[in-house]
N, C-alpha and C. Protein backbone atom coordinates (compact mmCIF):
# COMPACT_ATOMS: atom_id res chain seq x y z
N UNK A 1 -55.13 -5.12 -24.80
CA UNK A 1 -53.69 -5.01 -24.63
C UNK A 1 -53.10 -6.40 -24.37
N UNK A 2 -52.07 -6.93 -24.96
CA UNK A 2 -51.33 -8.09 -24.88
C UNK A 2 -51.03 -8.37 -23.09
N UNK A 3 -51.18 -9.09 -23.32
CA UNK A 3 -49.99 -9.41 -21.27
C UNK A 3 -49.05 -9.04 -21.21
N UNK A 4 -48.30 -9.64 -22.48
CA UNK A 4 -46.58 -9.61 -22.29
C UNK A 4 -46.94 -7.89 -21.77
N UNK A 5 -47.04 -7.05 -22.92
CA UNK A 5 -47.42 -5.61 -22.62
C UNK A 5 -47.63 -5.02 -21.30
N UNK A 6 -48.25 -5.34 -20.64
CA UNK A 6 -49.01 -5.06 -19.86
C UNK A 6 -48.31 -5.63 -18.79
N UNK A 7 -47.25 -6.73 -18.70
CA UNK A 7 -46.11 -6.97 -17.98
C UNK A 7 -45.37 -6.25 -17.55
N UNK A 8 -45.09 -6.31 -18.81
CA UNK A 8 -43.69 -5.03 -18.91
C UNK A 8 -43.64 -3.23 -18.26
N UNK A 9 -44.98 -3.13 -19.01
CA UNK A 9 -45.02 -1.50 -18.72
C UNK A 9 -44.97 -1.76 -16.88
N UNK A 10 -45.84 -2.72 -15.90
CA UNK A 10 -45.91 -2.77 -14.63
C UNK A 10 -44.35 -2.83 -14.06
N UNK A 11 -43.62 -4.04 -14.65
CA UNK A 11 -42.69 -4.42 -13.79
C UNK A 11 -41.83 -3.36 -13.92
N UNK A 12 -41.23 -3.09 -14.99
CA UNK A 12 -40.19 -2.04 -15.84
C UNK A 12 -39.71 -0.73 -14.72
N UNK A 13 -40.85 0.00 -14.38
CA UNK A 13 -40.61 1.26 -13.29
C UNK A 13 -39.95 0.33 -11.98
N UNK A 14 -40.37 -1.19 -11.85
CA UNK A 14 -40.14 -1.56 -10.39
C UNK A 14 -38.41 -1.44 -10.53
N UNK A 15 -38.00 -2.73 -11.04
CA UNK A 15 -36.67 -2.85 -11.88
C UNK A 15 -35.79 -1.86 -12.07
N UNK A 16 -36.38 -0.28 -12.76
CA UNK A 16 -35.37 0.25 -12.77
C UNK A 16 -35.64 1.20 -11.69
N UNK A 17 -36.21 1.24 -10.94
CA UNK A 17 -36.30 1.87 -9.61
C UNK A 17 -34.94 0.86 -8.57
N UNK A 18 -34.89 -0.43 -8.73
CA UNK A 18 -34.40 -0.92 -7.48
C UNK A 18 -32.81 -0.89 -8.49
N UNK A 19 -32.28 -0.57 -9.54
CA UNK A 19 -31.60 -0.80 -10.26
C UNK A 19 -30.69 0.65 -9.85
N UNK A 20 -31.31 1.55 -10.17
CA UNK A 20 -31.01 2.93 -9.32
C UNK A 20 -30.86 3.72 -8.03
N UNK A 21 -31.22 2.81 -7.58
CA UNK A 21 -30.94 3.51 -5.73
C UNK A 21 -29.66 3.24 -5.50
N UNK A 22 -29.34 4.33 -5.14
CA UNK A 22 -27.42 4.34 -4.67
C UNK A 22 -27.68 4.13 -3.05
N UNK A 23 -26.44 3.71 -2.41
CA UNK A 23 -26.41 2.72 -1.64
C UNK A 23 -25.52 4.26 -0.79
N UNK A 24 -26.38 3.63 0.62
CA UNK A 24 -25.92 4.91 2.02
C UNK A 24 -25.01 4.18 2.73
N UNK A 25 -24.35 2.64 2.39
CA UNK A 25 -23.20 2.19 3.31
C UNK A 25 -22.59 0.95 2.42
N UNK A 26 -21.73 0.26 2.82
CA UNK A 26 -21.10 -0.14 1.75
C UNK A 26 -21.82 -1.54 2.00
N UNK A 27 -21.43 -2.31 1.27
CA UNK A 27 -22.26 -3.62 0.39
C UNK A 27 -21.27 -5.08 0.78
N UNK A 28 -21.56 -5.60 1.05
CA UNK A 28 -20.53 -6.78 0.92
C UNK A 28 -20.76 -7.72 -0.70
N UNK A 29 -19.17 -8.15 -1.12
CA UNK A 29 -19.53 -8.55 -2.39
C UNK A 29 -19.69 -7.53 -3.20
N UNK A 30 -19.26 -6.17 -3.48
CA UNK A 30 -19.12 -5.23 -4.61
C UNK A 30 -18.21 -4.44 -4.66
N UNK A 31 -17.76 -3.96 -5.82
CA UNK A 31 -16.50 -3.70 -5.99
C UNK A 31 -15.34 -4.08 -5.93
N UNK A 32 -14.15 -3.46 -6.01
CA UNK A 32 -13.14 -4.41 -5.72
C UNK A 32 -12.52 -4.15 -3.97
N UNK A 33 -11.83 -5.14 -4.12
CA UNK A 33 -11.52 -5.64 -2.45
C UNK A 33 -12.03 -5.69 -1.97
N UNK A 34 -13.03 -6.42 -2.33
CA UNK A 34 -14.23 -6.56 -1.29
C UNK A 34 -13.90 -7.75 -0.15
N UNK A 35 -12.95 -7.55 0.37
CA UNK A 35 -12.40 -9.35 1.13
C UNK A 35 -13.10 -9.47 2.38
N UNK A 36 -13.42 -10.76 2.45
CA UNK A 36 -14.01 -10.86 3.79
C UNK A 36 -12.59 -11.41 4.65
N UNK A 37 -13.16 -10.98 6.21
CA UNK A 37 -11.98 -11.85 6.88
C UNK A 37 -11.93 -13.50 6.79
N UNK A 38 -11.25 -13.98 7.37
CA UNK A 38 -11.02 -15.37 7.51
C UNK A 38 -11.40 -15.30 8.99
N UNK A 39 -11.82 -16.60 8.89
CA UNK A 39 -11.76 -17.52 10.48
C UNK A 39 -10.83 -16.89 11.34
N UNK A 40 -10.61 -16.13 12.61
CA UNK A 40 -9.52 -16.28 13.38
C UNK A 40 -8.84 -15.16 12.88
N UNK A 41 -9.00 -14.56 11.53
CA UNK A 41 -8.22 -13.60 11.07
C UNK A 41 -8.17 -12.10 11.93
N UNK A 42 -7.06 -11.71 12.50
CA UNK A 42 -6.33 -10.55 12.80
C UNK A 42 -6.83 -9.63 12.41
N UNK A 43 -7.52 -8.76 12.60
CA UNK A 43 -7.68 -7.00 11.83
C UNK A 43 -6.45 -6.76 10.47
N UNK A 44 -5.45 -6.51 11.77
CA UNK A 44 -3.76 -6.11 10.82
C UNK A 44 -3.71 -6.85 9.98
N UNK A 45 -3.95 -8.35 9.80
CA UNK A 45 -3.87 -9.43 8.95
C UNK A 45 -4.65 -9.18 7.58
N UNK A 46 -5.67 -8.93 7.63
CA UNK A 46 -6.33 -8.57 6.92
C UNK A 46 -6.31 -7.40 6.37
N UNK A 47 -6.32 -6.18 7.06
CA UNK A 47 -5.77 -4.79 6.60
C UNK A 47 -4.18 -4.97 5.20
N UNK A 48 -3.94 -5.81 5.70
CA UNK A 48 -1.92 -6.51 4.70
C UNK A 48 -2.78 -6.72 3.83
N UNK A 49 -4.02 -8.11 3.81
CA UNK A 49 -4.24 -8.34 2.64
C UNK A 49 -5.28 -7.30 1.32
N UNK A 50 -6.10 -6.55 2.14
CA UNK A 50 -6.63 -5.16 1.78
C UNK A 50 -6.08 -4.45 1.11
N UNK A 51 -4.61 -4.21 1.43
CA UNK A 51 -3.97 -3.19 1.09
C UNK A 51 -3.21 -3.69 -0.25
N UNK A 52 -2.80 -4.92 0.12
CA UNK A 52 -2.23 -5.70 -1.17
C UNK A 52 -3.36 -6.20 -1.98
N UNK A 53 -4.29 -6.32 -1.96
CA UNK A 53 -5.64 -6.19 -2.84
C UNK A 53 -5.28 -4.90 -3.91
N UNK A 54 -5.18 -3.77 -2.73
CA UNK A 54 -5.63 -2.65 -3.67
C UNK A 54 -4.74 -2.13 -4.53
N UNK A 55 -3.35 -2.51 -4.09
CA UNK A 55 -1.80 -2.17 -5.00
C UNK A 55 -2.02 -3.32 -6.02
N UNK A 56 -2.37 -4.37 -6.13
CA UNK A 56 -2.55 -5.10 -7.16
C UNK A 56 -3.68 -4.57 -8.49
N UNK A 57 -4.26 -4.14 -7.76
CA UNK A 57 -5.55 -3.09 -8.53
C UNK A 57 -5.48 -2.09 -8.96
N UNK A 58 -5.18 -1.04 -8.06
CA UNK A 58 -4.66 0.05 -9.24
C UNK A 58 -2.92 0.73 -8.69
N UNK A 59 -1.79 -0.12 -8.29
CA UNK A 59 -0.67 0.45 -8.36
C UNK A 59 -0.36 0.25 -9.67
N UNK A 60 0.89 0.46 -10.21
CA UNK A 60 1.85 -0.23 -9.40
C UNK A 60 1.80 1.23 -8.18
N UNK A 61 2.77 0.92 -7.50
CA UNK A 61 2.97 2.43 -6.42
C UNK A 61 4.28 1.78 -5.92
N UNK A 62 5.18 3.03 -5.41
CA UNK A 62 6.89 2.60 -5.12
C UNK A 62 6.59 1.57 -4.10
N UNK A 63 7.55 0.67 -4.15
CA UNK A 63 7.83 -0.40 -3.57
C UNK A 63 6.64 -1.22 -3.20
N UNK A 64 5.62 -1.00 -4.08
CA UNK A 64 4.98 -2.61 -3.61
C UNK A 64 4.35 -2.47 -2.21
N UNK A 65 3.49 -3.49 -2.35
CA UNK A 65 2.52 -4.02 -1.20
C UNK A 65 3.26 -3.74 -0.30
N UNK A 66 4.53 -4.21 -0.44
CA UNK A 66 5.40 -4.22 0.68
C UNK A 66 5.49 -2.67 1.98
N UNK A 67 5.91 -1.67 0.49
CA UNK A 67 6.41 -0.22 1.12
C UNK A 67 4.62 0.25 1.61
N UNK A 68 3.61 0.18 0.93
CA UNK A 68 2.42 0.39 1.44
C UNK A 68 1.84 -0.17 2.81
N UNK A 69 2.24 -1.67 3.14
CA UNK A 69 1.80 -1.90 4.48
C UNK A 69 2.63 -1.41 5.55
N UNK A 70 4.11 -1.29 4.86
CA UNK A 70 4.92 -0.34 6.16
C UNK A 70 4.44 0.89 6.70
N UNK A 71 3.95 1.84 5.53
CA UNK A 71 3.42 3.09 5.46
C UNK A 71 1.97 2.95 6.77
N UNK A 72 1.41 2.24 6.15
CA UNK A 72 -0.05 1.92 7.17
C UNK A 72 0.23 1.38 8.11
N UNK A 73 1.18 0.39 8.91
CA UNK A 73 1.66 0.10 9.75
C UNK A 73 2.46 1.24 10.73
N UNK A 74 3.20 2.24 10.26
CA UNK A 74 3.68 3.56 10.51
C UNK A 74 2.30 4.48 11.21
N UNK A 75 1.60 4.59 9.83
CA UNK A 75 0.41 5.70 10.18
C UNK A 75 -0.56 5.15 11.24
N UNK A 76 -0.66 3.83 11.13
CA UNK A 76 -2.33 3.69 12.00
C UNK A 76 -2.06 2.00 12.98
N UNK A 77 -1.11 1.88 13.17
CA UNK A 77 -0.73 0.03 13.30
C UNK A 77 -1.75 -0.93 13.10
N UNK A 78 -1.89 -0.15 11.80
CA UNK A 78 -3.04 -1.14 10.20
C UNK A 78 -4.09 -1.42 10.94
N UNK A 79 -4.85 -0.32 11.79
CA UNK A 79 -5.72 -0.01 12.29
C UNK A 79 -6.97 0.55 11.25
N UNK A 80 -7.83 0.21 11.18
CA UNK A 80 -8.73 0.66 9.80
C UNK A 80 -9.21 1.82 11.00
N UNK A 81 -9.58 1.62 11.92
CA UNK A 81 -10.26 2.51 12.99
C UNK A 81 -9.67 3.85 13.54
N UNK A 82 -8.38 4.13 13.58
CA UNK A 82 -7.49 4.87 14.18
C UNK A 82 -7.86 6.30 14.07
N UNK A 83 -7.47 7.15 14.45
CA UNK A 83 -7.86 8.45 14.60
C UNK A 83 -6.43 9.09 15.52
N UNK A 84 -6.37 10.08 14.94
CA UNK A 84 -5.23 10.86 15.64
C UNK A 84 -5.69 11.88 16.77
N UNK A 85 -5.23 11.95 17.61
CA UNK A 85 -5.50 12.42 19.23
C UNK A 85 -6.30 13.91 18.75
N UNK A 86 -6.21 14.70 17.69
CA UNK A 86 -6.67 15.73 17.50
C UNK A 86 -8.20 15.59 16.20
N UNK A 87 -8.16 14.08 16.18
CA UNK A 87 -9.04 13.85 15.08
C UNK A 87 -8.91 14.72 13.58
N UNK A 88 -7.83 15.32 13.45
CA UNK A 88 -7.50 15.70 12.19
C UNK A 88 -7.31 14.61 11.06
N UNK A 89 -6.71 13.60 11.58
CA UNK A 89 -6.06 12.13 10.64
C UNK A 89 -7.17 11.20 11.19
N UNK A 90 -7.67 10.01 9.77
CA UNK A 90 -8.55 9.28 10.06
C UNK A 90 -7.90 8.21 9.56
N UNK A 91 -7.74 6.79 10.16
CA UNK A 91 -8.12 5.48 9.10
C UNK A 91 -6.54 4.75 8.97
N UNK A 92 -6.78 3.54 8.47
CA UNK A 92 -5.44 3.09 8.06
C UNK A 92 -4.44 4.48 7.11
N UNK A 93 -4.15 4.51 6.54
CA UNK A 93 -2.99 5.79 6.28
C UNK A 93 -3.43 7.09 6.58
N UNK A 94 -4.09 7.56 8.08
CA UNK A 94 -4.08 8.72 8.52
C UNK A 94 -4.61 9.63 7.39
N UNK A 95 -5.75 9.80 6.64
CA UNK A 95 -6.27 10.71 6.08
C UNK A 95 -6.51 11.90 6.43
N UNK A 96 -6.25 12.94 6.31
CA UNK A 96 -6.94 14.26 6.42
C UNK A 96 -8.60 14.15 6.79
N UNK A 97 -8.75 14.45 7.63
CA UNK A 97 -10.00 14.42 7.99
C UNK A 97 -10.87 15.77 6.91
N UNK A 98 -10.29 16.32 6.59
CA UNK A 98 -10.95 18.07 6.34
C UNK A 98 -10.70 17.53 4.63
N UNK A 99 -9.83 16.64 4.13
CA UNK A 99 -9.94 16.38 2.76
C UNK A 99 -10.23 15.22 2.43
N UNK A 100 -10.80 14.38 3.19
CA UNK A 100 -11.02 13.08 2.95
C UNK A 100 -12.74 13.00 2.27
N UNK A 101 -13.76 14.31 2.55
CA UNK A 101 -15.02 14.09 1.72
C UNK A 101 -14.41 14.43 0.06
N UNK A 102 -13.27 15.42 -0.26
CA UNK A 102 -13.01 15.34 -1.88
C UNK A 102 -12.42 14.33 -2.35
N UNK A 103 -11.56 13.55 -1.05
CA UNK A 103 -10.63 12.56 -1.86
C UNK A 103 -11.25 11.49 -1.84
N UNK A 104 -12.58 11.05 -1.57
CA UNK A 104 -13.44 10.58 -1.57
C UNK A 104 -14.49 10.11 -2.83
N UNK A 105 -14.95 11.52 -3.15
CA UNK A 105 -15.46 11.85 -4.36
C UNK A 105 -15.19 11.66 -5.65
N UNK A 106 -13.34 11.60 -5.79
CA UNK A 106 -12.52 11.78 -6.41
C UNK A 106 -12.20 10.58 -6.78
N UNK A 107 -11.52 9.45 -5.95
CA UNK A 107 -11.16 8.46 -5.85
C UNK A 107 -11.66 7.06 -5.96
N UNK A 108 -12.82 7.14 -5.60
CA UNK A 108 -13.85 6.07 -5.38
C UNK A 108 -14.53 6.05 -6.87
N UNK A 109 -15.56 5.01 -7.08
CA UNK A 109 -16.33 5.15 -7.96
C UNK A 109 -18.20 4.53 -7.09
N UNK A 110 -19.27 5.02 -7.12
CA UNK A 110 -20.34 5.05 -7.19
C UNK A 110 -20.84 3.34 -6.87
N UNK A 111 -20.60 2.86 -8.10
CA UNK A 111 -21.06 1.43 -8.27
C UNK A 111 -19.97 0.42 -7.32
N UNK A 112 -18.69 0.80 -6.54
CA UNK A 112 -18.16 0.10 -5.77
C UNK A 112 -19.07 -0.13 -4.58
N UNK A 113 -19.95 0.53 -4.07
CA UNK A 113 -20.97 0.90 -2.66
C UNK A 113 -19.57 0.80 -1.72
N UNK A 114 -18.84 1.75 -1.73
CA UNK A 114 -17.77 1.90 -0.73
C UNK A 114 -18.68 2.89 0.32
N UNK A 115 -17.94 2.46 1.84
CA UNK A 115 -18.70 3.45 3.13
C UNK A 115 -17.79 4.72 2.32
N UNK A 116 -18.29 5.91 2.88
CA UNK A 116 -18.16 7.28 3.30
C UNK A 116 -16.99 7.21 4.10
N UNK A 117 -16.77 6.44 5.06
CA UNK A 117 -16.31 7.19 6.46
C UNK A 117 -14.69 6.33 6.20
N UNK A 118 -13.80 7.64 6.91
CA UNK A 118 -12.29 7.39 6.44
C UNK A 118 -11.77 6.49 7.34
N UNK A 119 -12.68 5.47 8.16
CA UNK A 119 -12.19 4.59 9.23
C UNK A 119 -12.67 3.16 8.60
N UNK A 120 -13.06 3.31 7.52
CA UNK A 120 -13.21 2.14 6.65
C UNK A 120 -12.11 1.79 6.08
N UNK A 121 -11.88 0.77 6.10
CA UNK A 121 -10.23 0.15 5.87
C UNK A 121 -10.67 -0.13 4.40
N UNK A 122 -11.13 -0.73 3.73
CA UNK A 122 -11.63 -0.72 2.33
C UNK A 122 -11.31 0.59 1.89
N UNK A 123 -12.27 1.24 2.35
CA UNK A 123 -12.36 2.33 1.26
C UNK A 123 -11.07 3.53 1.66
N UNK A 124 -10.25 3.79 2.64
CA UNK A 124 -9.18 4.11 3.16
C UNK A 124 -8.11 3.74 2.20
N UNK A 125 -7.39 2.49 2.18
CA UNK A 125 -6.77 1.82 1.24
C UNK A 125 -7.36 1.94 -0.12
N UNK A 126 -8.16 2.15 -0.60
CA UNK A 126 -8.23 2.17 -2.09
C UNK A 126 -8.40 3.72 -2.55
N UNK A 127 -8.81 4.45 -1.64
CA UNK A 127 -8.48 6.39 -2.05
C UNK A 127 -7.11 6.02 -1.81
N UNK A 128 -6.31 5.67 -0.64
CA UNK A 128 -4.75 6.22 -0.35
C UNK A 128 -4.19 5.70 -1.47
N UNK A 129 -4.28 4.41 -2.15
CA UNK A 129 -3.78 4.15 -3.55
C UNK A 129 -3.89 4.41 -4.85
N UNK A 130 -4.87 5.00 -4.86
CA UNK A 130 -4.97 5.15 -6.44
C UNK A 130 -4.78 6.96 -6.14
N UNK A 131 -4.71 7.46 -4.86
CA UNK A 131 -3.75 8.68 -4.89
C UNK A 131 -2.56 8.77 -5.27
N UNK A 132 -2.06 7.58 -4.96
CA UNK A 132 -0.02 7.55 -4.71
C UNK A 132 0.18 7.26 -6.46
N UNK A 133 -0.77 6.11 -6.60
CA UNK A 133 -0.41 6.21 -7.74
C UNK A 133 -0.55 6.99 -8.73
N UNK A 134 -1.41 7.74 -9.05
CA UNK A 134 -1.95 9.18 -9.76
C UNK A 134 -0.69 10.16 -9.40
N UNK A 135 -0.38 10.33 -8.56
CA UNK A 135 0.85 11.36 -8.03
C UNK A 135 2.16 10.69 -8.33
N UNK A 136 2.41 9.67 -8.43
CA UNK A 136 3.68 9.06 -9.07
C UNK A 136 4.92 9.14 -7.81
N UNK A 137 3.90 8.72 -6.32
CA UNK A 137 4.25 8.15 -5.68
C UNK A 137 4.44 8.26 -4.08
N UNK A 138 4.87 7.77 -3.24
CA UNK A 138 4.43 8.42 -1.47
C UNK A 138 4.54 9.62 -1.57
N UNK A 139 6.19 9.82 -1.95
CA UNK A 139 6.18 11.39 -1.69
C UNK A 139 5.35 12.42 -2.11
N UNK A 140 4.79 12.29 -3.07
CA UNK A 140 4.36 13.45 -3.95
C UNK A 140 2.44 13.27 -3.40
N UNK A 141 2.43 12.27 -2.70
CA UNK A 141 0.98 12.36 -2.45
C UNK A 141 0.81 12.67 -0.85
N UNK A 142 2.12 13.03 -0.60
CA UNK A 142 1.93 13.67 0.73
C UNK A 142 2.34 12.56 2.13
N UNK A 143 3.02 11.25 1.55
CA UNK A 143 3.27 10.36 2.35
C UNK A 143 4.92 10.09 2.46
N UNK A 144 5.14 10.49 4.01
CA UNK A 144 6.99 9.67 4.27
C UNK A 144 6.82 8.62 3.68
N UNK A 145 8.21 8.29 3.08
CA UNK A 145 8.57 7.07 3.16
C UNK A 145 9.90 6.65 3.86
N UNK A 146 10.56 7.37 4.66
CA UNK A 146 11.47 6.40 5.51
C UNK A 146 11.40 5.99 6.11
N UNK A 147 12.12 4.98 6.05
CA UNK A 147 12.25 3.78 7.04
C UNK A 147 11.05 2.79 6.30
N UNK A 148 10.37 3.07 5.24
CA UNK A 148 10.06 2.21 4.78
C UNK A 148 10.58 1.94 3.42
């Protein structure tokens, strides 16, 4: 049997074994918005730029980065962590706790290695947007917008 051969058939199962394992928490460096903080950087600070990451990505959505960080500023004070006193609402824009494993499923894609959990400001912001925008907009995806 050749080497090269005999290479290949060995390495080949390794490769596409490590090529295939889906990932149990999220990844730094994959997908989109993947931002790291800055030096000194603020939570909220960063949550603004997260969020305006993700309206640049898949909005447009009414009013812009702008009306979206008001919204998350409203729901969670751009808290990626937040939780509502009854734990029903999770995360920067207050998710449904009881619908956040479909909107999850739904929203996300696989190869991003986004966390699971709706207190992930990443993955929070990028289901709440590409909801609003799919629905054609706050209102219709279940989000006030006054006062923003």
């Amino acid at each position: 049997m050749p080497k090269r051969f005999l290479a290949t058939v060995v390495t080949l199962p390794l490769i596409l074994g490590l090529v295939t394992t889906v990932p149990t928490h999220a990844k730094p460096g994959v997908g989109p918005c993947d931002l790291t903080a800055r030096s000194g950087e603020s939570v909220p600070h960063f949550m603004r730029r997260r969020i305006g990451c993700a309206v640049d990505r898949f909005g447009p959505v009414g009013g812009g980065a702008g009306r979206a960080i008001c919204i998350a500023k409203r729901e969670s004070g751009l808290d990626p962590s937040a939780e509502s006193a009854t734990g029903e609402y999770l995360g920067l824009f207050q998710q449904s706790s009881k619908m956040w494993p479909a909107r999850y499923k739904v929203w996300t894609r696989t190869k991003w290695q986004l966390s699971q959990n709706a207190k992930n400001g990443r993955s929070n912001a990028l289901v709440t947007i590409r909801m609003v925008h799919a629905a054609g907009g706050w209102k219709d995806a279940g989000w006030r917008v006054k006062g923003c």
